[in-house]
Protein backbone atom coordinates (compact mmCIF):
# COMPACT_ATOMS: atom_id res chain seq x y z
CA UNK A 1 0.00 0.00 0.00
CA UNK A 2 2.66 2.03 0.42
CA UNK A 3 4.67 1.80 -2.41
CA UNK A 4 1.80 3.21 -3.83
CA UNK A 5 1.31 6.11 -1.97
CA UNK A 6 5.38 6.70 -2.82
CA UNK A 7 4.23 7.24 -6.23
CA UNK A 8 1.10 9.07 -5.93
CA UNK A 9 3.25 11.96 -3.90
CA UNK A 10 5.51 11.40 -6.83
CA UNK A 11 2.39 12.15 -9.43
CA UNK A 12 1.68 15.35 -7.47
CA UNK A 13 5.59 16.47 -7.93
CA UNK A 14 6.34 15.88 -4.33
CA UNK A 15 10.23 15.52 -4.52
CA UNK A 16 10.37 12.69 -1.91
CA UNK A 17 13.39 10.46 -2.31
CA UNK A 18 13.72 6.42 -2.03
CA UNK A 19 16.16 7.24 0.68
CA UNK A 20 13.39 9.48 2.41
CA UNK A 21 10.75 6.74 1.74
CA UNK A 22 12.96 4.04 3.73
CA UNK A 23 13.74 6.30 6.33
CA UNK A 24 9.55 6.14 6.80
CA UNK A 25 9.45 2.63 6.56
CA UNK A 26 11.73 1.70 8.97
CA UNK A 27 10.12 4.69 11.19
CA UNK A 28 6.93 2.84 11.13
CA UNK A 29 8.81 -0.73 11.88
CA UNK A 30 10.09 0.42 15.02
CA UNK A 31 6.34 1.57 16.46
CA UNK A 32 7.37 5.12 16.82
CA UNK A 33 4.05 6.43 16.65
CA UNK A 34 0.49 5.00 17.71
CA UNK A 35 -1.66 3.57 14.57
CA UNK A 36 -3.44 6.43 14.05
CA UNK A 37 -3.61 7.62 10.59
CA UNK A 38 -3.22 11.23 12.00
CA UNK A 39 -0.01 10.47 13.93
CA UNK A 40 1.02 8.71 10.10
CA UNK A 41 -0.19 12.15 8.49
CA UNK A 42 2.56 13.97 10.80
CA UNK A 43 5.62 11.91 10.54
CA UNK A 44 5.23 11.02 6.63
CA UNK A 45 5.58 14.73 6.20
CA UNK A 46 8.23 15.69 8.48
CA UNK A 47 10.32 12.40 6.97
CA UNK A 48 9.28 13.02 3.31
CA UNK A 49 8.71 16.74 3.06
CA UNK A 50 11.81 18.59 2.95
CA UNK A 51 10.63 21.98 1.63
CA UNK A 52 7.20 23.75 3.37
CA UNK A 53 6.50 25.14 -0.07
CA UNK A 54 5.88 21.21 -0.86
CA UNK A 55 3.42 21.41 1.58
CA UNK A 56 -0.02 21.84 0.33
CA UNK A 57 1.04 19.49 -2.72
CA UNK A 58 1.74 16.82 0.15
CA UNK A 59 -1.87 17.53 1.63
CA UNK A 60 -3.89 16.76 -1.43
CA UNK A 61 -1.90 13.92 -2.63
CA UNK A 62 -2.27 12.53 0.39
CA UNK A 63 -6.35 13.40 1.12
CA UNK A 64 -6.43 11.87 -2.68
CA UNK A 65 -4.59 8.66 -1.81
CA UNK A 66 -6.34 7.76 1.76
CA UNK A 67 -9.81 9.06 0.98
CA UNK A 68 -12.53 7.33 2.11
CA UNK A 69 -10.45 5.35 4.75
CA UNK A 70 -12.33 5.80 7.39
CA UNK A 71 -14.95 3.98 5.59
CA UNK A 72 -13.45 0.54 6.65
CA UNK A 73 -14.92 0.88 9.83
CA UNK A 74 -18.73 1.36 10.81
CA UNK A 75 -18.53 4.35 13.22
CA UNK A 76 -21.94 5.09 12.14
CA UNK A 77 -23.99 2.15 13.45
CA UNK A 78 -26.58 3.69 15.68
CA UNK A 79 -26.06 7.02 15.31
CA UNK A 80 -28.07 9.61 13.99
CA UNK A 81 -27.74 10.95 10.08
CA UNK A 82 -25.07 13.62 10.26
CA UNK A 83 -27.29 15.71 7.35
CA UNK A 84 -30.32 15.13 9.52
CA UNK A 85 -27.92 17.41 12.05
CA UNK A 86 -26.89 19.85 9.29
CA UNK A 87 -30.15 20.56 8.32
CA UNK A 88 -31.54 21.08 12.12
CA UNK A 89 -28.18 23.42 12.93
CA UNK A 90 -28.43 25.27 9.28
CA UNK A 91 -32.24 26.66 10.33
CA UNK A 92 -33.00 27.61 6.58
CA UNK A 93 -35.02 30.70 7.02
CA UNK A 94 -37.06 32.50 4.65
CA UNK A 95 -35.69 35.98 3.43
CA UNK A 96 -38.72 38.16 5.18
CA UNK A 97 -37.44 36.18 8.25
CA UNK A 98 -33.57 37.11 7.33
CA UNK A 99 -34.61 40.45 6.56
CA UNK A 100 -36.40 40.72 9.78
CA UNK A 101 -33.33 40.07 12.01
CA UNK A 102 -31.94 43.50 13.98
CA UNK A 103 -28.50 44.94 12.79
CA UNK A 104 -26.53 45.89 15.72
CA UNK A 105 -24.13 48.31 13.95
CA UNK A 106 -20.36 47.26 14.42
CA UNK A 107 -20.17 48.94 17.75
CA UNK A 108 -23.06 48.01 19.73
CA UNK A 109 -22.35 44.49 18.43
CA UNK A 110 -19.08 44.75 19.92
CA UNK A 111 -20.37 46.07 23.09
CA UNK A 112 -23.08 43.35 22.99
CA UNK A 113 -20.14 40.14 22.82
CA UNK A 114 -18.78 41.86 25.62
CA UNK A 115 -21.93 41.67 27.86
CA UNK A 116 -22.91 37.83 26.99
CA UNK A 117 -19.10 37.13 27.62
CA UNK A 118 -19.99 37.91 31.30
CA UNK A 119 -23.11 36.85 31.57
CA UNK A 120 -23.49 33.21 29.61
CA UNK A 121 -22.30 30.08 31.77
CA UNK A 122 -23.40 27.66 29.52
CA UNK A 123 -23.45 26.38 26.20
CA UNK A 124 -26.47 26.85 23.66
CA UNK A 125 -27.52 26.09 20.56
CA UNK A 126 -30.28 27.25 18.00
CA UNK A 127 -31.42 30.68 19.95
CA UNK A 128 -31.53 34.22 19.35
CA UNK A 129 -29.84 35.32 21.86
CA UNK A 130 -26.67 33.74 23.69
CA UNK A 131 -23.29 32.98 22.08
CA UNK A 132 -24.23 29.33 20.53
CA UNK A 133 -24.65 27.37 17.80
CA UNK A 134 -27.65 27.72 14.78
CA UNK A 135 -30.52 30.40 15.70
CA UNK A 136 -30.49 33.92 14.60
CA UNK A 137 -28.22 34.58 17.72
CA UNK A 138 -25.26 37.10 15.50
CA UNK A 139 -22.69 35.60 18.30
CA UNK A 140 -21.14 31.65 17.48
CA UNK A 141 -21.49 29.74 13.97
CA UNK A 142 -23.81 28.00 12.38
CA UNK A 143 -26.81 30.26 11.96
CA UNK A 144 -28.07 32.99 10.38
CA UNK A 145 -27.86 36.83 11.16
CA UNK A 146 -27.20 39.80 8.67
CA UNK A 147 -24.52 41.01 11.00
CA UNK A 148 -22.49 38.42 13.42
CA UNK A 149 -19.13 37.33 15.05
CA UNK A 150 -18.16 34.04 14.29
CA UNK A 151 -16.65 32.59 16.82
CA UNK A 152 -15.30 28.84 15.94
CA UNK A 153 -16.86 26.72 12.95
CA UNK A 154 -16.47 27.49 9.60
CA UNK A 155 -18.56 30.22 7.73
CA UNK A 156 -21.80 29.67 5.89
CA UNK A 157 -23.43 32.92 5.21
CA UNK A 158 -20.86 34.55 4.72
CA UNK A 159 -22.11 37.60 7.17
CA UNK A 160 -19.44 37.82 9.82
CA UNK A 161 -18.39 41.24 10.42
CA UNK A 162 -15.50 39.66 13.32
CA UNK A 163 -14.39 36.07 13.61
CA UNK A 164 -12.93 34.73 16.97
CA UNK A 165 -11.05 32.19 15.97
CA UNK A 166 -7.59 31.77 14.45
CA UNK A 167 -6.86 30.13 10.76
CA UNK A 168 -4.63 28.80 8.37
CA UNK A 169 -4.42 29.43 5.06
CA UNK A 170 -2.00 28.19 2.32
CA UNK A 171 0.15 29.96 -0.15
CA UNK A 172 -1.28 30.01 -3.56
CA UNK A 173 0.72 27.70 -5.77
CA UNK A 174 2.93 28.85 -8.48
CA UNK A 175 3.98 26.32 -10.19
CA UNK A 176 0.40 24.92 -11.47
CA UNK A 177 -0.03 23.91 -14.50
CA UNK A 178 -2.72 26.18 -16.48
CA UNK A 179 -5.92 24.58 -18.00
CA UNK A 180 -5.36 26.93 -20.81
CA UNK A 181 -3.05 29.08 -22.53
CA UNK A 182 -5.38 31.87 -22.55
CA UNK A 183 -4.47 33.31 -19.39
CA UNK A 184 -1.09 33.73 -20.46
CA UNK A 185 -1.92 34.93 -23.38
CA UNK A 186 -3.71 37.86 -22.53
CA UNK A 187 -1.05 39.06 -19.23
CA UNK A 188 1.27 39.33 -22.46
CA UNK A 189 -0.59 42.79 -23.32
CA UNK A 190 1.37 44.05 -20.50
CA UNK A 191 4.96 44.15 -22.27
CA UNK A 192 7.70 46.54 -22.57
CA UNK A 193 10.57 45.35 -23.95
CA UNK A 194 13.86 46.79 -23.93
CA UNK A 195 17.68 45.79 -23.92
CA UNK A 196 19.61 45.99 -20.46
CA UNK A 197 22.18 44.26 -18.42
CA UNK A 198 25.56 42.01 -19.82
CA UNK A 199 26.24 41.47 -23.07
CA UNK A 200 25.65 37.96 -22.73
CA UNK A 201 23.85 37.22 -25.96
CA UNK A 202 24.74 36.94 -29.71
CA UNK A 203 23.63 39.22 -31.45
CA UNK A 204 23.17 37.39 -35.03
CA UNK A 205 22.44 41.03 -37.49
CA UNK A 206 24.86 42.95 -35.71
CA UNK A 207 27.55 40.38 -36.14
CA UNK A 208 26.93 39.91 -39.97
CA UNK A 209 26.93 43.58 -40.93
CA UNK A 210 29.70 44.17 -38.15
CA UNK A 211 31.54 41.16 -40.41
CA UNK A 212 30.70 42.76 -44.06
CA UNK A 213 32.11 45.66 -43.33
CA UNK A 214 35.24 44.19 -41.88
CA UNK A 215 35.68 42.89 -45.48
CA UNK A 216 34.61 39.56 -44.96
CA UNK A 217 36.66 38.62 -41.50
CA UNK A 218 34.56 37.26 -38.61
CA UNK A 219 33.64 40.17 -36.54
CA UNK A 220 31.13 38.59 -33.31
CA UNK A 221 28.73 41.08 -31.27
CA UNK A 222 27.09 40.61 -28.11
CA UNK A 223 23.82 42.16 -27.01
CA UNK A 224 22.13 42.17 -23.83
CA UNK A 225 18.77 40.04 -23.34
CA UNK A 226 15.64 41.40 -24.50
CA UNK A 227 13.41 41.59 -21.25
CA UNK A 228 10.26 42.78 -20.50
CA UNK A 229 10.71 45.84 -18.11
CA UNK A 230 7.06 46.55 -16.80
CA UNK A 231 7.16 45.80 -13.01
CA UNK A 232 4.34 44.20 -11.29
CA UNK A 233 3.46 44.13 -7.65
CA UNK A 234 0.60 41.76 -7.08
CA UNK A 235 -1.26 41.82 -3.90
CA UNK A 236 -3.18 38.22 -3.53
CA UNK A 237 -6.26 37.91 -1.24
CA UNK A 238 -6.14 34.73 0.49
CA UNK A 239 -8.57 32.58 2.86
CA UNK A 240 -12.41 33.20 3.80
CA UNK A 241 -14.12 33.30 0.42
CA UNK A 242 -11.22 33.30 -1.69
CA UNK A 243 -11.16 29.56 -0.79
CA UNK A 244 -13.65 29.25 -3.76
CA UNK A 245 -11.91 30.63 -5.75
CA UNK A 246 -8.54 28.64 -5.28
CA UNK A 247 -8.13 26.78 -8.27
CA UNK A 248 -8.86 29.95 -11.11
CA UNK A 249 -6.12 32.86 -8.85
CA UNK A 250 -3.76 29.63 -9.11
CA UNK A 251 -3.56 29.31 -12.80
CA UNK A 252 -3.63 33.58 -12.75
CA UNK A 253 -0.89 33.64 -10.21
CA UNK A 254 1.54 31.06 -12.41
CA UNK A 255 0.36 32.82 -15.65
CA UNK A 256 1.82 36.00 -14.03
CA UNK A 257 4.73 34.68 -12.47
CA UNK A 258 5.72 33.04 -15.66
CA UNK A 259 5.26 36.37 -17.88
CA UNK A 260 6.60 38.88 -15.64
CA UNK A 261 10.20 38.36 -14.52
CA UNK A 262 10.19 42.04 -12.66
CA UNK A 263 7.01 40.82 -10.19
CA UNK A 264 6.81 40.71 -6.20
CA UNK A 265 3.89 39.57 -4.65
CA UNK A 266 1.96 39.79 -1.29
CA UNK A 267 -0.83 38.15 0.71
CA UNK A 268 -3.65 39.84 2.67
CA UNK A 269 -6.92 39.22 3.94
CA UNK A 270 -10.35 40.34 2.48
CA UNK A 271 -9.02 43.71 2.83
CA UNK A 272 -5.14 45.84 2.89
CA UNK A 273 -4.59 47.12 6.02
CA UNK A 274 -0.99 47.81 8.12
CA UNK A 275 0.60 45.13 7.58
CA UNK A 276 1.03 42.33 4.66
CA UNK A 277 3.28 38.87 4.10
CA UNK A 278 4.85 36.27 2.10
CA UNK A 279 4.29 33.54 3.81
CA UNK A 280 0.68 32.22 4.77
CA UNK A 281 2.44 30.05 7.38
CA UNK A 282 4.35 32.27 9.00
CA UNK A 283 2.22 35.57 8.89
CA UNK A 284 1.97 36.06 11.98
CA UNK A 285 5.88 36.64 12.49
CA UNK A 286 6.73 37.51 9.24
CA UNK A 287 4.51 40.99 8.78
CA UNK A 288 5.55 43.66 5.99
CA UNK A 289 4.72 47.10 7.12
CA UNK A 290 2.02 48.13 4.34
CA UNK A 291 4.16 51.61 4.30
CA UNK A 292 7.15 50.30 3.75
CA UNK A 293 5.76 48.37 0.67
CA UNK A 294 4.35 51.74 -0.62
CA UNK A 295 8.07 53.50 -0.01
CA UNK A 296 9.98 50.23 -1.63
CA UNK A 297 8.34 50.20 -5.32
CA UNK A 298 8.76 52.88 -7.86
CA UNK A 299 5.58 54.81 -9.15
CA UNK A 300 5.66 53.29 -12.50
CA UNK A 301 5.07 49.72 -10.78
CA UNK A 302 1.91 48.10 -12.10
CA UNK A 303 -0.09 47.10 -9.09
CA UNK A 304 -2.71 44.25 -8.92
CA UNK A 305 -4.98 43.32 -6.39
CA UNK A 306 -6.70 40.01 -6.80
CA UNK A 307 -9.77 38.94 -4.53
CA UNK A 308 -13.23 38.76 -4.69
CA UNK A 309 -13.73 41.70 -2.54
CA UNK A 310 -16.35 40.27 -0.58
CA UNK A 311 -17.15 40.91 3.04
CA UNK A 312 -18.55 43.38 5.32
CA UNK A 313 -18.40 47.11 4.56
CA UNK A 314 -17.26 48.01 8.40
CA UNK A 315 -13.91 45.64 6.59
CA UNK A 316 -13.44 48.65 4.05
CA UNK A 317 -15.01 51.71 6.03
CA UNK A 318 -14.22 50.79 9.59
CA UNK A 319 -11.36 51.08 11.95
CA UNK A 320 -11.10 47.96 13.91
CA UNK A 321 -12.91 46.39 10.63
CA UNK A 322 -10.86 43.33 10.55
CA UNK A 323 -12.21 40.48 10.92
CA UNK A 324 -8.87 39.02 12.52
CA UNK A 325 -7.45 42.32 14.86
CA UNK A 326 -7.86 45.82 15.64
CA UNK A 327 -6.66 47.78 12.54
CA UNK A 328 -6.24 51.45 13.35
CA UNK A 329 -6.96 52.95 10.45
CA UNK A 330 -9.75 51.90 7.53
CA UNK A 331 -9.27 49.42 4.85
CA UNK A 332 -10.32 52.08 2.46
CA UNK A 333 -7.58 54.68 3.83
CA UNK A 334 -5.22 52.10 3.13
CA UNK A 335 -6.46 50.96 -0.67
CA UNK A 336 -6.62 54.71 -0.95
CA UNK A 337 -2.59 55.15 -0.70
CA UNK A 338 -2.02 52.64 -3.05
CA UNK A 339 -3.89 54.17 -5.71
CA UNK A 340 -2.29 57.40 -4.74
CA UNK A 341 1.21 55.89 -4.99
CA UNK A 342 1.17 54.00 -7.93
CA UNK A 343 -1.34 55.66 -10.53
CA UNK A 344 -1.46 52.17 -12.74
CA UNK A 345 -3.77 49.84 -11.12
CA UNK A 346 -6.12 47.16 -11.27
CA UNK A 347 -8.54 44.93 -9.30
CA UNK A 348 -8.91 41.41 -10.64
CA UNK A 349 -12.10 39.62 -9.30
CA UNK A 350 -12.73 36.00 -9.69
CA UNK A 351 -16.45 36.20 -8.47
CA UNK A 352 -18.42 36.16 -11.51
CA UNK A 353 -19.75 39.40 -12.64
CA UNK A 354 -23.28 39.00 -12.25
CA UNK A 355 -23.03 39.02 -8.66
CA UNK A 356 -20.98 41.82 -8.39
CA UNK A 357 -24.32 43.92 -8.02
CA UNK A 358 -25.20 42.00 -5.03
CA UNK A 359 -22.26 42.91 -2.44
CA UNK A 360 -22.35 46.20 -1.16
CA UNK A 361 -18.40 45.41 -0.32
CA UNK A 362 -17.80 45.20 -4.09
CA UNK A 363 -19.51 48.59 -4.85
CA UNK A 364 -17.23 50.27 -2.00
CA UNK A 365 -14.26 49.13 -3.53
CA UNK A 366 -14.76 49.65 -7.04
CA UNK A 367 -15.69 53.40 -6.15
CA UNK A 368 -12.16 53.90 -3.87
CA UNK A 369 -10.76 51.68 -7.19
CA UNK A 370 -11.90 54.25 -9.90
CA UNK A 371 -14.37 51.60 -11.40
CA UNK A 372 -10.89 49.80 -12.46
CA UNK A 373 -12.47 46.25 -11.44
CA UNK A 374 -11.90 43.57 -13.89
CA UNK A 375 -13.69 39.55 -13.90
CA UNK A 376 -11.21 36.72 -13.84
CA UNK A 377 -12.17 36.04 -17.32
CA UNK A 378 -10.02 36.35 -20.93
CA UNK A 379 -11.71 39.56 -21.89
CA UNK A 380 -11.44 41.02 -18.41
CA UNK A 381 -7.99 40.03 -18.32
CA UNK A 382 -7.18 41.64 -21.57
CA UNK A 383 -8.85 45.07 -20.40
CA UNK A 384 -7.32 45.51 -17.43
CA UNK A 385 -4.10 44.60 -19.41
CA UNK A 386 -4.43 47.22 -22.22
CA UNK A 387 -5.19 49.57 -19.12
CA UNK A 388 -2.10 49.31 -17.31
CA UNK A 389 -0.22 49.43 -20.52
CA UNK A 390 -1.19 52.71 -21.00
């Protein structure tokens, strides 16, 4: 079994050795963990993952290879229906009773967590009122509210305007291979070629005219490469609701890599406030000041922010709008700089279009963005491209 799960992390160019593989094998020979296919999770990548930019390559290969394991055993006998239990927790409620539901208004809700933090003792489940599970409570996960703090659980609604709880998220992967060609095709509007640098390549119709006039002797130029000189700072939206959109900023972010050789790119979430990173892993020790960012690139960089700008508007409008910490100053303040400092610039959105009209976030930002928002599609690609060529 194994040996085949060597070459399924193999498939999903996971550079894992034989040497690396035997090192697992006789790990798992001498009983050094428990049988516990989490414990077997954790040591197969420490032993065969050398690189944490291998990581999330690692992860599917191996949900891929042992999916539907835990089938084997009947941990279901007797119990009742998990979807039974989704549908009781999910409440599905009509949208006169959705629209009926109070909005706080970021600061009373604030001031309202605060309160049932003192008060509640106990746990709760599908009310209006405590911090709990399902309901129309806008404290806990699981239900529904217009305006809430999600505290635990993953999202559903998509409402949260705060959420108490601390997440991963993974670095978008640049080495993907595109679906299409199409992509590339149209980031290639964006050129600006020009010679620069050594003189490290020959330079075929200078050297034959250099030669005919040196009556015929051999006469070799040089000329530096031709590169494309635009330079692109990227800044990547990552977790929340871009997790739906994983797969298509991929391909966009290897298209982009791969066409512009003068590109740096940085993560944020939902919104650009103080700080950015790198690193998804490490972004909580590895912060960029968002001023030095603005100081480091010249104004003729081409900046492009990618995300589906959806969220709360107290994320764009609000100090302390994060969803993750207290920013002091407003998202908007912030994506107002940028367009400031660097007059060429784009937003790239892979929600489709037609829904655009539906999030008040996405108006708010498209006004702050001069109406420069562009779909994740071939013909919004190749608009926003002819725009920052200009």
């Amino acid at each position: 079994m194994l040996i085949d799960f060597f070459f399924a992390l193999r498939s999903a160019k996971v550079p894992v050795s034989i040497k690396e593989f035997l090192t697992l094998l006789e790990a798992l020979e001498k009983s050094v963990i428990a049988p516990s296919l989490d414990e077997f999770y954790y040591l197969a990548r420490l032993v065969l993952v050398k690189d944490e930019a291998h990581f999330d390559k690692f992860d599917r290969a191996f949900g891929s290879y042992f999916k539907g394991i835990e089938a084997v055993f009947d941990t279901t006998k007797g119990e009742i229906p998990l979807e039974w239990l989704i549908k009781r927790m999910e409440r599905e409620l009509t949208p006169e009773q959705k629209a009926a539901l109070e909005k706080f208004g970021y600061d009373k809700l604030m001031d309202r967590l605060n309160e049932l933090l003192k008060e509640q003792k106990e746990r709760h489940e599908g009310g209006s009122k405590w911090i709990g599970t399902g309901g129309t409570s806008p404290f806990g996960h699981g239900g529904t509210n217009p305006e809430g703090v999600r505290i635990g659980g993953q999202g559903r609604n998509r409402t949260a305007v705060k959420v108490w709880d601390q997440r991963s998220y993974r670095d978008y992967d640049d080495e993907r291979e595109l679906g299409t060609r199409n992509i590339k095709v149209a980031l290639r509007r964006l050129r600006r070629f020009a010679r620069h640098g050594a003189l490290d390549e020959f330079a075929l119709d200078d050297t034959i005219r250099a030669t005919a006039s040196n009556a015929g002797y051999l006469d070799i130029r040089m000329q530096p490469e031709r590169k494309n000189r635009i330079k692109v700072l990227m800044l990547l939206d990552v977790g929340g609701t871009m997790d739906d959109h994983i797969e298509r900023t991929e391909e966009l972010f290897s298209a982009a890599k791969s066409e512009f050789k003068n590109m740096e790119f940085y993560y944020f979430h939902n919104c650009v406030y103080d700080y950015l990173w790198k690193n998804n892993r490490r972004r909580h020790a590895e912060r960029f000041p968002t001023w030095d960012i603005l100081r480091k690139y010249p104004p003729d960089t081409r900046v492009i922010f990618v995300g589906d700008a959806t969220m709360s508007p107290y994320e764009v409008l609000s100090p302390g709008g994060s969803v993750e910490y207290h920013n002091e100053e407003a998202g908007a303040e912030w994506l107002a700089r940028f367009c400031n400092a660097f007059p060429k610039f784009a937003w790239l959105n892979p929600e489709p279009e037609s829904l655009w009209q539906y999030r008040q976030s996405i108006a708010v930002i498209r006004q702050i963005m001069n109406n420069r928002m562009f779909p994740v599609t071939i013909e919004g690609l190749e608009r926003a491209m002819r725009l920052l060529s200009k």
